[in-house]
N, C-alpha and C. Protein backbone atom coordinates (compact mmCIF):
# COMPACT_ATOMS: atom_id res chain seq x y z
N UNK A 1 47.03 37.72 91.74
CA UNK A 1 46.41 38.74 90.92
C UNK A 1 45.36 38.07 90.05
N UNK A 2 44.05 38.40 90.00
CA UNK A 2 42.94 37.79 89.30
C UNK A 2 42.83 39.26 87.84
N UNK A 3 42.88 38.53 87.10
CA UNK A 3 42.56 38.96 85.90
C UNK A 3 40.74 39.01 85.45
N UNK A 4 40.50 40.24 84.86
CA UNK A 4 38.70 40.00 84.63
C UNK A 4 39.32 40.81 83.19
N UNK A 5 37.72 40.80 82.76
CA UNK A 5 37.41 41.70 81.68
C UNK A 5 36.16 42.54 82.14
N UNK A 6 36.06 43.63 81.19
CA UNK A 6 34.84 44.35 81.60
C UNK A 6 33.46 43.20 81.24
N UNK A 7 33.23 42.46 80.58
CA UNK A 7 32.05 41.72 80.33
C UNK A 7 32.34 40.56 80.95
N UNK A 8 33.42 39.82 81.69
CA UNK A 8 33.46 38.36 82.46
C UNK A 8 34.03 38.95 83.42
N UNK A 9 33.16 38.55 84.65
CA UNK A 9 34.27 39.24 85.89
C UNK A 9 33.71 37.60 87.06
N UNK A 10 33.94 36.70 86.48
CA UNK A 10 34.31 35.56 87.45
C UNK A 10 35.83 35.77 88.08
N UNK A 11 35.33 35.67 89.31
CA UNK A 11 36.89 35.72 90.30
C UNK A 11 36.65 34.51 90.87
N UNK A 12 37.93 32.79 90.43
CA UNK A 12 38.09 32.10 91.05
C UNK A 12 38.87 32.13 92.20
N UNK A 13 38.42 31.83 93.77
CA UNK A 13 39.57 31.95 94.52
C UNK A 13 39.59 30.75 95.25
N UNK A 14 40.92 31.07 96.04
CA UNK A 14 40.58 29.33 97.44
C UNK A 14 40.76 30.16 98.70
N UNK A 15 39.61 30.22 99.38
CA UNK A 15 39.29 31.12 101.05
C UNK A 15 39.91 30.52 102.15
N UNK A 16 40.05 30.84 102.99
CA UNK A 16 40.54 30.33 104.39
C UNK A 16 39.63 29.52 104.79
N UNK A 17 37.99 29.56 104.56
CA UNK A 17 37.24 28.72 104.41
C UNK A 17 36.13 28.41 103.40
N UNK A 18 35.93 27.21 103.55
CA UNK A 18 34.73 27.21 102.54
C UNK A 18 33.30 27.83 103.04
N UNK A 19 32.33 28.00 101.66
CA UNK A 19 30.98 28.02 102.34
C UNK A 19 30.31 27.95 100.93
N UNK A 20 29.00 27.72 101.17
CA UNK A 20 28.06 27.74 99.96
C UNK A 20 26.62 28.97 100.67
N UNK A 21 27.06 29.64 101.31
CA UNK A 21 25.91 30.98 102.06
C UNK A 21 26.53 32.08 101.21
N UNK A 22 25.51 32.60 101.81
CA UNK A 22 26.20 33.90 100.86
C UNK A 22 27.59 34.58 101.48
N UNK A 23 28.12 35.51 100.90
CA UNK A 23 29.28 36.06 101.49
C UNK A 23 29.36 37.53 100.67
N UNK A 24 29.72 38.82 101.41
CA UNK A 24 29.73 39.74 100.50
C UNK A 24 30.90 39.97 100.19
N UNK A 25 31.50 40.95 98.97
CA UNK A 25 32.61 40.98 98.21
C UNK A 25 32.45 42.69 98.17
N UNK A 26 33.55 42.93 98.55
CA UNK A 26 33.98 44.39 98.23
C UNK A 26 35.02 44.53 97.56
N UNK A 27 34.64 45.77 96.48
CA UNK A 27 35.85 45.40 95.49
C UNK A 27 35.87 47.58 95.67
N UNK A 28 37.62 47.66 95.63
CA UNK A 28 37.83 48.99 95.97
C UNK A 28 38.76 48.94 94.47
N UNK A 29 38.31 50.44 93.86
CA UNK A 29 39.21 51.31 92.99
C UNK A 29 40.84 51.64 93.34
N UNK A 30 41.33 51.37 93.22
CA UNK A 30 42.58 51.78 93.74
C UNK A 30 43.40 53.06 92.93
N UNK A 31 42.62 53.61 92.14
CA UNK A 31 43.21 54.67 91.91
C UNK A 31 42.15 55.68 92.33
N UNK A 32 40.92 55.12 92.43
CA UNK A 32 40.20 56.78 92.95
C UNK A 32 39.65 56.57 94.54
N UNK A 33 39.85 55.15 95.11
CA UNK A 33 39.51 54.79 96.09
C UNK A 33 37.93 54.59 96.33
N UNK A 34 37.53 54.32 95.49
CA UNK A 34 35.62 54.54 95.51
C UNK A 34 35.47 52.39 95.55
N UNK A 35 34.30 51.96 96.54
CA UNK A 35 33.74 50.97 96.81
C UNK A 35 32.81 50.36 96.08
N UNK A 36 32.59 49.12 95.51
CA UNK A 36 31.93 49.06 94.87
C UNK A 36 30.85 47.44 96.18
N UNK A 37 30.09 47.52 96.37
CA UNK A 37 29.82 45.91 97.35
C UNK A 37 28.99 45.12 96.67
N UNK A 38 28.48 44.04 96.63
CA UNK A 38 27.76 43.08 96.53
C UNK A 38 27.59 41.65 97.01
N UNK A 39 26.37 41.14 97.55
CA UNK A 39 26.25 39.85 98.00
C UNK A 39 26.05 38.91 97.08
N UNK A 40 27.11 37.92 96.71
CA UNK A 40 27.02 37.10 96.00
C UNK A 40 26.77 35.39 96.78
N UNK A 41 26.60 34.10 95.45
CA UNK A 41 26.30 33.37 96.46
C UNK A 41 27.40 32.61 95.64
N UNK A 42 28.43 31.82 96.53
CA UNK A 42 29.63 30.87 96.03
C UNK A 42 29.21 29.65 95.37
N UNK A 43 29.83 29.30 94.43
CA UNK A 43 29.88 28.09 94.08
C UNK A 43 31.37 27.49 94.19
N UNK A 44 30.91 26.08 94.68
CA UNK A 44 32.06 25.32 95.16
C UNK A 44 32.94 24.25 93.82
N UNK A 45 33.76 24.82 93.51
CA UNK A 45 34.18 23.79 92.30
C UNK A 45 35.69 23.36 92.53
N UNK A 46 35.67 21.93 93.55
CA UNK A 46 36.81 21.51 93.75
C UNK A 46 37.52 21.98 95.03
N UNK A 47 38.89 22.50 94.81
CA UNK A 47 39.35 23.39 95.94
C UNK A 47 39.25 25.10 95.76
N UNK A 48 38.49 25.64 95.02
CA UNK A 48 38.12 26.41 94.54
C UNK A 48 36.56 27.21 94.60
N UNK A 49 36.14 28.37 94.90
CA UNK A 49 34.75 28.84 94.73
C UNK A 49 34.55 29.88 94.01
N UNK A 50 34.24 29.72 93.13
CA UNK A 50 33.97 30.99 91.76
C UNK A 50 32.64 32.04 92.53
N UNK A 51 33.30 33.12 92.17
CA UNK A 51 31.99 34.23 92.31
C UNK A 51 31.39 35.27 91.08
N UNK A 52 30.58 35.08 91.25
CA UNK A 52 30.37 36.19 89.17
C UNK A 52 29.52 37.25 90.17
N UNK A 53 29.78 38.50 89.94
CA UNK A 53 28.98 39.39 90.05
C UNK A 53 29.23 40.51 88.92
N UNK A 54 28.49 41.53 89.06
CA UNK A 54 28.02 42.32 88.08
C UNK A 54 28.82 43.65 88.56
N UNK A 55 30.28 43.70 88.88
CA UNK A 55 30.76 45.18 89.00
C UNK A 55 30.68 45.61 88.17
N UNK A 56 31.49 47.38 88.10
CA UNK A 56 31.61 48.14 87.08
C UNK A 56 33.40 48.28 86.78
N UNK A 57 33.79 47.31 86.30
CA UNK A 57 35.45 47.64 85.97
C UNK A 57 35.77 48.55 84.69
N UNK A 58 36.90 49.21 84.88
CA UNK A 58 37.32 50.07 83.64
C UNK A 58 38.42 49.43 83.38
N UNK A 59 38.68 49.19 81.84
CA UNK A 59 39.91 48.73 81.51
C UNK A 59 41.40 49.61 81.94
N UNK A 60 42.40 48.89 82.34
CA UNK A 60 43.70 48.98 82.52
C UNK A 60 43.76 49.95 84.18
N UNK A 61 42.64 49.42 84.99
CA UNK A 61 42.17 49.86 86.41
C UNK A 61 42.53 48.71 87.05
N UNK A 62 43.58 48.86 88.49
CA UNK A 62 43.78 47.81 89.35
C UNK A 62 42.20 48.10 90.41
N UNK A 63 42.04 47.15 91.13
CA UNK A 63 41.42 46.56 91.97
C UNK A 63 41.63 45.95 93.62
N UNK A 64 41.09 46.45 94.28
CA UNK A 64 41.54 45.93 95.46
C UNK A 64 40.01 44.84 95.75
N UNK A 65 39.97 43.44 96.55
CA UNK A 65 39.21 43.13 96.53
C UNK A 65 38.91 42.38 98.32
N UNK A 66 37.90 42.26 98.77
CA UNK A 66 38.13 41.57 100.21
C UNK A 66 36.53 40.61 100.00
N UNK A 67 36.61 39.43 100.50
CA UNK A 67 35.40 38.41 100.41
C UNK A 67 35.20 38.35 101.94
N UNK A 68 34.00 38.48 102.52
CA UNK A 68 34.18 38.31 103.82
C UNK A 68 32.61 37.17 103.91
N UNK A 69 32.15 36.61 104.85
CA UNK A 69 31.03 36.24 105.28
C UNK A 69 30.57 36.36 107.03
N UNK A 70 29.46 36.90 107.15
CA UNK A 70 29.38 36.87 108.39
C UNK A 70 30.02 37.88 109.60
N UNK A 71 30.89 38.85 108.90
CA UNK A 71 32.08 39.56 109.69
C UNK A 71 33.59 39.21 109.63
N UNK A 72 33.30 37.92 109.03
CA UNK A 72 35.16 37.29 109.08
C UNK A 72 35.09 37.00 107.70
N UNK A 73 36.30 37.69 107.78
CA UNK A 73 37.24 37.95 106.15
C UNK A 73 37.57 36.66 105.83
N UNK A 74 37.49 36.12 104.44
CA UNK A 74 37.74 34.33 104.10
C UNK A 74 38.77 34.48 103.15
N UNK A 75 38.90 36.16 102.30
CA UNK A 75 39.89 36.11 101.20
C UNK A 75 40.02 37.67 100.79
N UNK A 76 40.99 37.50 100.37
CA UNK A 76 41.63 39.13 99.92
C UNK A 76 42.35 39.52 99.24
N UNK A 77 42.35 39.95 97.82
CA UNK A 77 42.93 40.17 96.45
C UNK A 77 42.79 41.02 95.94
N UNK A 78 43.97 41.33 94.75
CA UNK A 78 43.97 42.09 93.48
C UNK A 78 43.24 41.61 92.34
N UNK A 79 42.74 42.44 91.42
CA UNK A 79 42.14 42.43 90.07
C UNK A 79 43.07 43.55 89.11
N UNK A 80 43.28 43.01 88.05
CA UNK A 80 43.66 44.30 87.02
C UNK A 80 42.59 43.86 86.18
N UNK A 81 41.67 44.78 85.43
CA UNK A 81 40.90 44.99 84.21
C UNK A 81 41.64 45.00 83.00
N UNK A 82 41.26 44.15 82.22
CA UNK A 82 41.88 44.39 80.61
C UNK A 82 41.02 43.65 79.34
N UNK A 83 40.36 43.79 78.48
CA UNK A 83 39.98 43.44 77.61
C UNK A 83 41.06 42.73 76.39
N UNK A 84 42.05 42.40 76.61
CA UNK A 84 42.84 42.40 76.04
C UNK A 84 43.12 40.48 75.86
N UNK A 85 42.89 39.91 74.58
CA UNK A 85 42.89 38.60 74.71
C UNK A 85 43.90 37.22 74.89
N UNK A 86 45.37 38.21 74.30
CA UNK A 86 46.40 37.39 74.81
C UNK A 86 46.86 37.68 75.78
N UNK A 87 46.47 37.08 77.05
CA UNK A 87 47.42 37.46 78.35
C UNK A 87 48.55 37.09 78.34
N UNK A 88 48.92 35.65 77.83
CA UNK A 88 50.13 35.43 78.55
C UNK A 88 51.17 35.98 77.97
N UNK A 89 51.09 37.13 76.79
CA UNK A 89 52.14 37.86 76.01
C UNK A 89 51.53 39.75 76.60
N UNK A 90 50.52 39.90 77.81
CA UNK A 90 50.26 40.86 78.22
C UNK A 90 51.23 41.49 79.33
N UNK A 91 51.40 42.63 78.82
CA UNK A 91 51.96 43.33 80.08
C UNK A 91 51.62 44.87 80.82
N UNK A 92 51.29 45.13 81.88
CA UNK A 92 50.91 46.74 82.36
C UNK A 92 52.04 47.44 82.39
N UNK A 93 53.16 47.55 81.84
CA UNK A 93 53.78 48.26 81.56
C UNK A 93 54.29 48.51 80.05
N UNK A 94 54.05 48.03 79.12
CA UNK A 94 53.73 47.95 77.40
C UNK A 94 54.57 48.94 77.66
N UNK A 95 55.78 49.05 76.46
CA UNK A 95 56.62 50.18 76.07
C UNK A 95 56.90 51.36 77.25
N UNK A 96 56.65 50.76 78.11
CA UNK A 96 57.54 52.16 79.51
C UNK A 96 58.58 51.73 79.55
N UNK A 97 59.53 50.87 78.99
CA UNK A 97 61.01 50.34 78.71
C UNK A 97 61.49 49.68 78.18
N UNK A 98 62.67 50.60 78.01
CA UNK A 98 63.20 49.92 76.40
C UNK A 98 64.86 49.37 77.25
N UNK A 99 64.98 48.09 76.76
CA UNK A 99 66.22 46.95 76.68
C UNK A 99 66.82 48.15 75.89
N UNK A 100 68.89 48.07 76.29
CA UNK A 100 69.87 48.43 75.20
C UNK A 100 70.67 47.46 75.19
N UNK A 101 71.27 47.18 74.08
CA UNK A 101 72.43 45.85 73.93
C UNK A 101 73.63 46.89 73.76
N UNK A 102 74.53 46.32 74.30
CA UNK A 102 76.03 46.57 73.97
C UNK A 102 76.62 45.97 72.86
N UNK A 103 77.74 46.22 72.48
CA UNK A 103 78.00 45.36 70.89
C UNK A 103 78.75 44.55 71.60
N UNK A 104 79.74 45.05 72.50
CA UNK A 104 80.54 43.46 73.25
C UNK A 104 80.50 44.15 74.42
N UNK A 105 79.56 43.11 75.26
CA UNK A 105 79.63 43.42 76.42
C UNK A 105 80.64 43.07 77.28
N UNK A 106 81.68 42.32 77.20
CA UNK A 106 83.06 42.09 77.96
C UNK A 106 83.88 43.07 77.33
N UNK A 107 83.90 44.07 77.09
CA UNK A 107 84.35 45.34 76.75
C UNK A 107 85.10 45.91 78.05
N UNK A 108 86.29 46.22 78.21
CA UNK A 108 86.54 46.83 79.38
C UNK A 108 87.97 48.19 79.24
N UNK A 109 87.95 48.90 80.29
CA UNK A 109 88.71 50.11 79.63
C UNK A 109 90.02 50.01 80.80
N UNK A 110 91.07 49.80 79.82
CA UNK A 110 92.30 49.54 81.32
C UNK A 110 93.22 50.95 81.12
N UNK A 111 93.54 51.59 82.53
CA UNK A 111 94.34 52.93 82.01
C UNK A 111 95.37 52.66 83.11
């Protein structure tokens, strides 16, 4: 799962192959199903190739994403959108559930 923001949308990935040509990137809405494409050009950093392009993400919107070059698919991922600056205390489900404690949970009922 690649994490962006609406103003940084670098997606680092590692492809089935490398390249430094261009390659296009389709990135799909997954809740309204609408396409967004663009030809970007890779940069190679390590085992890794960063791509920056200029989509249109909405915050707390998943993402479907496919990198292809040439006709053959090199990589294929999720994005969630969030502006939100502490990730690693982030969650997409925020308060849709609530924990209950028992007072003693080895509590048992013998009849």
């Amino acid at each position: 799962m690649h994490i962006v923001k609406t103003d940084n949308q670098l997606l680092k990935i590692t492809p089935r192959s490398y390249t430094t040509d261009q390659v296009t990137v389709t990135v799909t809405n997954e809740s309204t199903n609408t396409s967004q494409e663009q030809t970007l050009t890779p940069v190679v950093s390590g085992n890794h190739i960063n791509l920056t392009g200029t989509f249109t993400f909405a915050e707390g919107i998943f993402y479907y994403f496919v990198v292809s070059q040439g006709g053959s698919e090199i990589y294929r991922g999720n994005i969630f959108c969030t502006d939100q600056t502490d990730l690693e205390e982030y969650t997409v489900n925020q308060g849709q559930y609530e924990s209950y404690e028992k007072a003693n949970a080895n509590e048992y009922i013998t009849i």
